[in-house]
N, C-alpha and C. Protein backbone atom coordinates (compact mmCIF):
# COMPACT_ATOMS: atom_id res chain seq x y z
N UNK A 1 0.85 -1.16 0.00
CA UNK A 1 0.00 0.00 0.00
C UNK A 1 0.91 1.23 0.00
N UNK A 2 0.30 2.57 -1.06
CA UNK A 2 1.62 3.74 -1.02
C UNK A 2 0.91 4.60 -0.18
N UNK A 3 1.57 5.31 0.42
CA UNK A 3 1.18 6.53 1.08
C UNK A 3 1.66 7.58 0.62
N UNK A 4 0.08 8.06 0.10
CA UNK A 4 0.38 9.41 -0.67
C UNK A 4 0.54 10.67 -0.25
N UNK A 5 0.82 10.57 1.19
CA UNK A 5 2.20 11.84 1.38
C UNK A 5 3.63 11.60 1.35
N UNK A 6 4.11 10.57 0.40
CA UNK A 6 5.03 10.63 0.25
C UNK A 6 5.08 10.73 -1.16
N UNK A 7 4.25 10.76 -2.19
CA UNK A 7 4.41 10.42 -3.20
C UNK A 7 5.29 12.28 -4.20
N UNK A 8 5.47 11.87 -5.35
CA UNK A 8 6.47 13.26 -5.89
C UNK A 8 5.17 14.06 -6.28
N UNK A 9 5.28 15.19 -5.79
CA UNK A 9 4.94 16.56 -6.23
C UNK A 9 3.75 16.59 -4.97
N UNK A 10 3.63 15.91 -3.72
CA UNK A 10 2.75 16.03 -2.56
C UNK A 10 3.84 17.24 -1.58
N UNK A 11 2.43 17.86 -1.23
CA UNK A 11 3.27 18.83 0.03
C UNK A 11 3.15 18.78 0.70
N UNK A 12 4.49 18.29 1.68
CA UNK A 12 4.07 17.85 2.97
C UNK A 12 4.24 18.87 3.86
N UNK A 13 3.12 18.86 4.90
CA UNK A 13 3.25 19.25 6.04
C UNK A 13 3.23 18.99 7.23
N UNK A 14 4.42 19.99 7.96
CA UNK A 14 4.84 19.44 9.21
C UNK A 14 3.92 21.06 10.54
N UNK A 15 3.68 19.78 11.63
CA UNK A 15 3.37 20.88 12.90
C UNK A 15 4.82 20.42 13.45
N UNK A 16 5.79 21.58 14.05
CA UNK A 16 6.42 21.07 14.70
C UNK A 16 6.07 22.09 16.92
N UNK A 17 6.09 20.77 17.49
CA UNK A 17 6.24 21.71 18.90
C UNK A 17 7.05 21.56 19.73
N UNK A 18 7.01 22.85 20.04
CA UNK A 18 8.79 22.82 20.76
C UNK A 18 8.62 23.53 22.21
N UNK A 19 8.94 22.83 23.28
CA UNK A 19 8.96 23.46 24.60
C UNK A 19 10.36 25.02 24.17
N UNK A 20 9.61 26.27 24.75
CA UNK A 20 10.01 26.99 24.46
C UNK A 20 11.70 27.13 25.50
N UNK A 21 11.30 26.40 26.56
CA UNK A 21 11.95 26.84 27.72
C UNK A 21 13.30 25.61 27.54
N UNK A 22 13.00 24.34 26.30
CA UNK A 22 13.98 23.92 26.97
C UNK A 22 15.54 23.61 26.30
N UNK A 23 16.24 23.30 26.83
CA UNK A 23 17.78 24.15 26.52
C UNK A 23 18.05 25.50 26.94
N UNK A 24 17.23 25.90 27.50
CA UNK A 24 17.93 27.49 28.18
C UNK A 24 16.95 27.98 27.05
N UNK A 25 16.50 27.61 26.63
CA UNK A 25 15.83 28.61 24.80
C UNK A 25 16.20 28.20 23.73
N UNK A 26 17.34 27.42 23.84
CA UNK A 26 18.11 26.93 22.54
C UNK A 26 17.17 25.82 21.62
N UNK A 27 16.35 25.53 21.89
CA UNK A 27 15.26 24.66 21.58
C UNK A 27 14.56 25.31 20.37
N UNK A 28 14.26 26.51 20.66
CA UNK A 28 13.19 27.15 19.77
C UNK A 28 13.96 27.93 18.56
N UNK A 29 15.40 28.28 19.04
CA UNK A 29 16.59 28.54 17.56
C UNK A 29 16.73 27.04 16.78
N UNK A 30 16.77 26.23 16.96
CA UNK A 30 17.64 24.75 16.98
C UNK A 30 15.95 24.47 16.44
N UNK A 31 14.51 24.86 16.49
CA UNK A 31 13.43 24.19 15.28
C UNK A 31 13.60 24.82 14.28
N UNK A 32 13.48 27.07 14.29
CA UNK A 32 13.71 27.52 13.52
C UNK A 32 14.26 26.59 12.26
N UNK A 33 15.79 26.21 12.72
CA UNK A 33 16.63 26.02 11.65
C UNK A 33 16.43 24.69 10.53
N UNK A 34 15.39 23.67 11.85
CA UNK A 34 15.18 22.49 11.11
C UNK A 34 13.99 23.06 10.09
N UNK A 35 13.14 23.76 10.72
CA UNK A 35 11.98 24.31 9.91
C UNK A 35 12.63 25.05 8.81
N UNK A 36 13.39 25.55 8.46
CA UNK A 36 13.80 26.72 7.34
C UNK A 36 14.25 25.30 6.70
N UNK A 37 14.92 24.37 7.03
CA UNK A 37 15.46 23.40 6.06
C UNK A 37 14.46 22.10 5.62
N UNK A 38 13.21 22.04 6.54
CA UNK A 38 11.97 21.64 5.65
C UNK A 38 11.52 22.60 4.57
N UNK A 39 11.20 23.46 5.12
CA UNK A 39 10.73 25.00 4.12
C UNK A 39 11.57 24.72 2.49
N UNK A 40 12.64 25.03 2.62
CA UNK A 40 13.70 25.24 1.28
C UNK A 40 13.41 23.60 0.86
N UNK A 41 12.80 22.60 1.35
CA UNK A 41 12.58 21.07 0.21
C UNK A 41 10.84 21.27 -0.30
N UNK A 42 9.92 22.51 0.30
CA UNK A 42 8.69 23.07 -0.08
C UNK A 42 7.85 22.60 0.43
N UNK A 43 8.35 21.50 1.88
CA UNK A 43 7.37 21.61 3.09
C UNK A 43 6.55 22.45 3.31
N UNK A 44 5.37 22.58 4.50
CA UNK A 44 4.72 24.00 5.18
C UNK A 44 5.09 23.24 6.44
N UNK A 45 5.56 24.43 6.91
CA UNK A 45 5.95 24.22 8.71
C UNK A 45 5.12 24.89 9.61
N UNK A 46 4.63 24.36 10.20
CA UNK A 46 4.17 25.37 11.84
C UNK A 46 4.65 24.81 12.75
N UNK A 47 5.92 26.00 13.29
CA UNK A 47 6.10 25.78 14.70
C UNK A 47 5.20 26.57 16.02
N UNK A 48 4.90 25.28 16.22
CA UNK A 48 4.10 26.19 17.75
C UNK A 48 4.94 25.96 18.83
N UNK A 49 4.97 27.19 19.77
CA UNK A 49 5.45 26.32 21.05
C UNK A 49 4.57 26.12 21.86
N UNK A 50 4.65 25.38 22.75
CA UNK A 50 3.69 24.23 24.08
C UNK A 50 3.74 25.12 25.03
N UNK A 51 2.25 24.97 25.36
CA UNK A 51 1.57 25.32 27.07
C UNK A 51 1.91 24.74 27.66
N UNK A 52 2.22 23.27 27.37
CA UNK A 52 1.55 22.31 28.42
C UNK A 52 1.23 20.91 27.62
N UNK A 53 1.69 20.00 28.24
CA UNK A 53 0.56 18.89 27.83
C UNK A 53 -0.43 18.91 27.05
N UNK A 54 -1.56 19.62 27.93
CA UNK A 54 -3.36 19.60 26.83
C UNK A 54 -3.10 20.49 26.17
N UNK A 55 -2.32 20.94 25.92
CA UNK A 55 -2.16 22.03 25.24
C UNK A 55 -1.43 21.21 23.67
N UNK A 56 -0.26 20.54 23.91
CA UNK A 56 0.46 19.79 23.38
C UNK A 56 -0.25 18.97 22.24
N UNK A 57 -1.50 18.08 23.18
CA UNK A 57 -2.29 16.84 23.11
C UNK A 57 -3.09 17.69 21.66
N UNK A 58 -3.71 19.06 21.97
CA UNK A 58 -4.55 19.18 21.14
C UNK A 58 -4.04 19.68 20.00
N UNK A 59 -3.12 20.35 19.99
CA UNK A 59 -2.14 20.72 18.74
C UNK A 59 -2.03 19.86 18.29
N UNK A 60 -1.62 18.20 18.50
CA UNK A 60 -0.95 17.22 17.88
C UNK A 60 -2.63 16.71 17.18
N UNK A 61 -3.76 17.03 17.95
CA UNK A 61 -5.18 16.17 17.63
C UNK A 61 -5.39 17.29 16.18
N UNK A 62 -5.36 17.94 16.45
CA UNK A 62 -5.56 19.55 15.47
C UNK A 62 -4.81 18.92 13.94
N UNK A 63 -3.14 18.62 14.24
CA UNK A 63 -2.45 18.92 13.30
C UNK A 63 -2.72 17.95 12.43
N UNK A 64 -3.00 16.66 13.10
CA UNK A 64 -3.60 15.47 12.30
C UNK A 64 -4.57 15.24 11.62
N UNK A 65 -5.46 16.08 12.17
CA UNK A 65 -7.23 16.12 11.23
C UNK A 65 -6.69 16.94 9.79
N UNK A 66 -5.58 17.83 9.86
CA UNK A 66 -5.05 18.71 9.01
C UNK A 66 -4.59 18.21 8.00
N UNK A 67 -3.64 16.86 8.00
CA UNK A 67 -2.92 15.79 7.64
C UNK A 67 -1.49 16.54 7.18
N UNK A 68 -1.34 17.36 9.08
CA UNK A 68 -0.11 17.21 9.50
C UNK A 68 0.99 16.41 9.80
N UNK A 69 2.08 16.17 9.56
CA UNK A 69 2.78 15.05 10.27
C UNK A 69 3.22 15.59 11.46
C-alpha cells in the first residue's frame, strides 16, 4: 500500500512543537533552523510552542485532522 504523502509533487506538512523553555531557549533557535530546512525542500511548517501537555495533546489532535505530520 503507497502513502500518498510521500508520493512526488505532494506537500508535505509538518506541525512542529517545541517546549520553548527547553535548553535554556536553545530549543526554539535549533526548530527555527530544522523548519527553514523543511521549508527550502517546499514543506509548510508550523512551529508552535507548548503550554503544556493539553495544550500539546490538542495541537498534535488539530495537526492530524489537518494531515499534518
Amino acid at each position: 500500500m503507497s502513502n500518498p504523502a510521500l508520493e512526488p509533487g505532494t506537500i508535505r506538512r509538518f506541525l512542529v512543537l517545541v517546549n520553548p523553555l527547553s535548553g535554556g531557549g536553545a530549543a526554539s533557535a535549533a526548530v527555527e533552523q530544522v523548519g527553514a530546512l523543511l521549508r527550502a525542500t517546499g514543506a509548510e511548517v508550523e512551529v508552535v510552542p507548548s503550554r503544556g501537555a493539553a495544550h500539546s495533546r490538542a495541537a498534535v489532535a488539530a495537526a492530524a485532522s489537518r494531515g499534518q505530520i
